[in-house]
C-alpha atoms as a PDB file:
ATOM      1  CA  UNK A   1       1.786  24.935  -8.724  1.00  0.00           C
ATOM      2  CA  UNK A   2       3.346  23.119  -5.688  1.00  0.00           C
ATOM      3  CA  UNK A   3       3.172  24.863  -2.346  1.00  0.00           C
ATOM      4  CA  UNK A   4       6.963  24.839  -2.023  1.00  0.00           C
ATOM      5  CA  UNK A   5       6.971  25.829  -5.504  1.00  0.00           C
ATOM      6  CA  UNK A   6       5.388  28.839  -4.732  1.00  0.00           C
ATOM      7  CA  UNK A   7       7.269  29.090  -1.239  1.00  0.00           C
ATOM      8  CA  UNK A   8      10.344  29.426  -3.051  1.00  0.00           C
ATOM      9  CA  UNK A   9       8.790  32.007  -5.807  1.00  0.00           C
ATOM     10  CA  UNK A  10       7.831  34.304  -2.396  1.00  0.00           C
ATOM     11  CA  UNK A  11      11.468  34.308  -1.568  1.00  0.00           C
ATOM     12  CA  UNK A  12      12.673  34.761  -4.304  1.00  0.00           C
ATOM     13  CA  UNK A  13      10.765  38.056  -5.160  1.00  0.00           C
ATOM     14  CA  UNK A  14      11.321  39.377  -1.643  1.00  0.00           C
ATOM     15  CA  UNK A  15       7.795  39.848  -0.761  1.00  0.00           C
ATOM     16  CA  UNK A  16       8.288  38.320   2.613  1.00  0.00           C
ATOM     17  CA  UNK A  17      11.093  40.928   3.251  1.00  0.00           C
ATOM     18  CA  UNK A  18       8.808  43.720   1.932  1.00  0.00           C
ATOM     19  CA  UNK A  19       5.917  42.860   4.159  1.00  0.00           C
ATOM     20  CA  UNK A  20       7.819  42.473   6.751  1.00  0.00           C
ATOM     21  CA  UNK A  21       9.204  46.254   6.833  1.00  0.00           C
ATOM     22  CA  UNK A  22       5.368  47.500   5.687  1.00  0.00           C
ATOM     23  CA  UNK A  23       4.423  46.054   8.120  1.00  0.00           C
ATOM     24  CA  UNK A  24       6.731  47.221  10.678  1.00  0.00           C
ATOM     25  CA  UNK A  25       6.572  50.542   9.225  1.00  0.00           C
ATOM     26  CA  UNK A  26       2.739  50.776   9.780  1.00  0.00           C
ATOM     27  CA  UNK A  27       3.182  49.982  12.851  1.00  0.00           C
ATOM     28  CA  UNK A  28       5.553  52.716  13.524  1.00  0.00           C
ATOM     29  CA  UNK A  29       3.229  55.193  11.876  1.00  0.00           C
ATOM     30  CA  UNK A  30       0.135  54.234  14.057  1.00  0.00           C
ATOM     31  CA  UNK A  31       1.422  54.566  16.936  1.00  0.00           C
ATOM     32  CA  UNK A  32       2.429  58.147  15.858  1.00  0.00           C
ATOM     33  CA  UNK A  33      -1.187  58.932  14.744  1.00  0.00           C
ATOM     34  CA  UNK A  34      -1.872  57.490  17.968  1.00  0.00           C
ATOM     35  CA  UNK A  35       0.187  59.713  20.161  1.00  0.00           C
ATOM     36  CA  UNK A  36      -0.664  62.925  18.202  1.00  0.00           C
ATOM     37  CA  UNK A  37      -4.055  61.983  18.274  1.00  0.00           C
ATOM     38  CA  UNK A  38      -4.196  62.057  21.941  1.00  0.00           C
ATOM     39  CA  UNK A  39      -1.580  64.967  22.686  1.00  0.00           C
ATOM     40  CA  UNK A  40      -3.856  67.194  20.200  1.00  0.00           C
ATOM     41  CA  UNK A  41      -6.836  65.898  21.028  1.00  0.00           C
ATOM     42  CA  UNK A  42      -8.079  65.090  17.133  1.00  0.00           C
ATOM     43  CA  UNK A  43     -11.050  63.692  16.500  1.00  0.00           C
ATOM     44  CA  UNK A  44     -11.858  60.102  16.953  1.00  0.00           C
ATOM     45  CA  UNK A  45     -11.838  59.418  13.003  1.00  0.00           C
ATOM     46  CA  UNK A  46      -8.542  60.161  12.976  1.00  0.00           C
ATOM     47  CA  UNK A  47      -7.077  56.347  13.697  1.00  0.00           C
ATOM     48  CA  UNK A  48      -9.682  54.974  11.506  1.00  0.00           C
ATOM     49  CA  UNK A  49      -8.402  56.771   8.182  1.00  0.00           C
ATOM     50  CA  UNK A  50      -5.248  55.604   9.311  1.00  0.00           C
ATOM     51  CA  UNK A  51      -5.640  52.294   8.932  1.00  0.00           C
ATOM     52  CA  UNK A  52      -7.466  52.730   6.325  1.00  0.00           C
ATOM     53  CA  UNK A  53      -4.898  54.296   4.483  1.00  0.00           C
ATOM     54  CA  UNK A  54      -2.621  51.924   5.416  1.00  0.00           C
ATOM     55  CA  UNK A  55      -4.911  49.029   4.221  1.00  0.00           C
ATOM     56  CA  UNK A  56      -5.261  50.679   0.753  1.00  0.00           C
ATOM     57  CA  UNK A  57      -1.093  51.039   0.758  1.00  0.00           C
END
């Protein structure tokens, strides 16, 4: 498959758009963990399992 061929496959299915707001989005949600982490003082694993969580989707 051509690399435009599958440029134009990517766009078509929308998974640039949908990356784009998961990523956003877990963005958005570790810098909550982050805040609450620190405000609550939570344990240091706390960020970790985030992103790992995130990661796993």
């Amino acid at each position: 498959m051509s690399e435009i061929g599958l440029l134009a496959r990517l766009k078509r299915a929308r998974i640039v758009q949908v990356l784009v707001v998961y990523l956003g989005a877990s963005w958005a949600i570790l810098q909550v963990a982050e805040t609450l982490q620190e405000s609550l003082s939570l344990p240091a694993w706390v960020m970790p399992v985030a992103i790992l969580l995130l990661l796993i989707g």
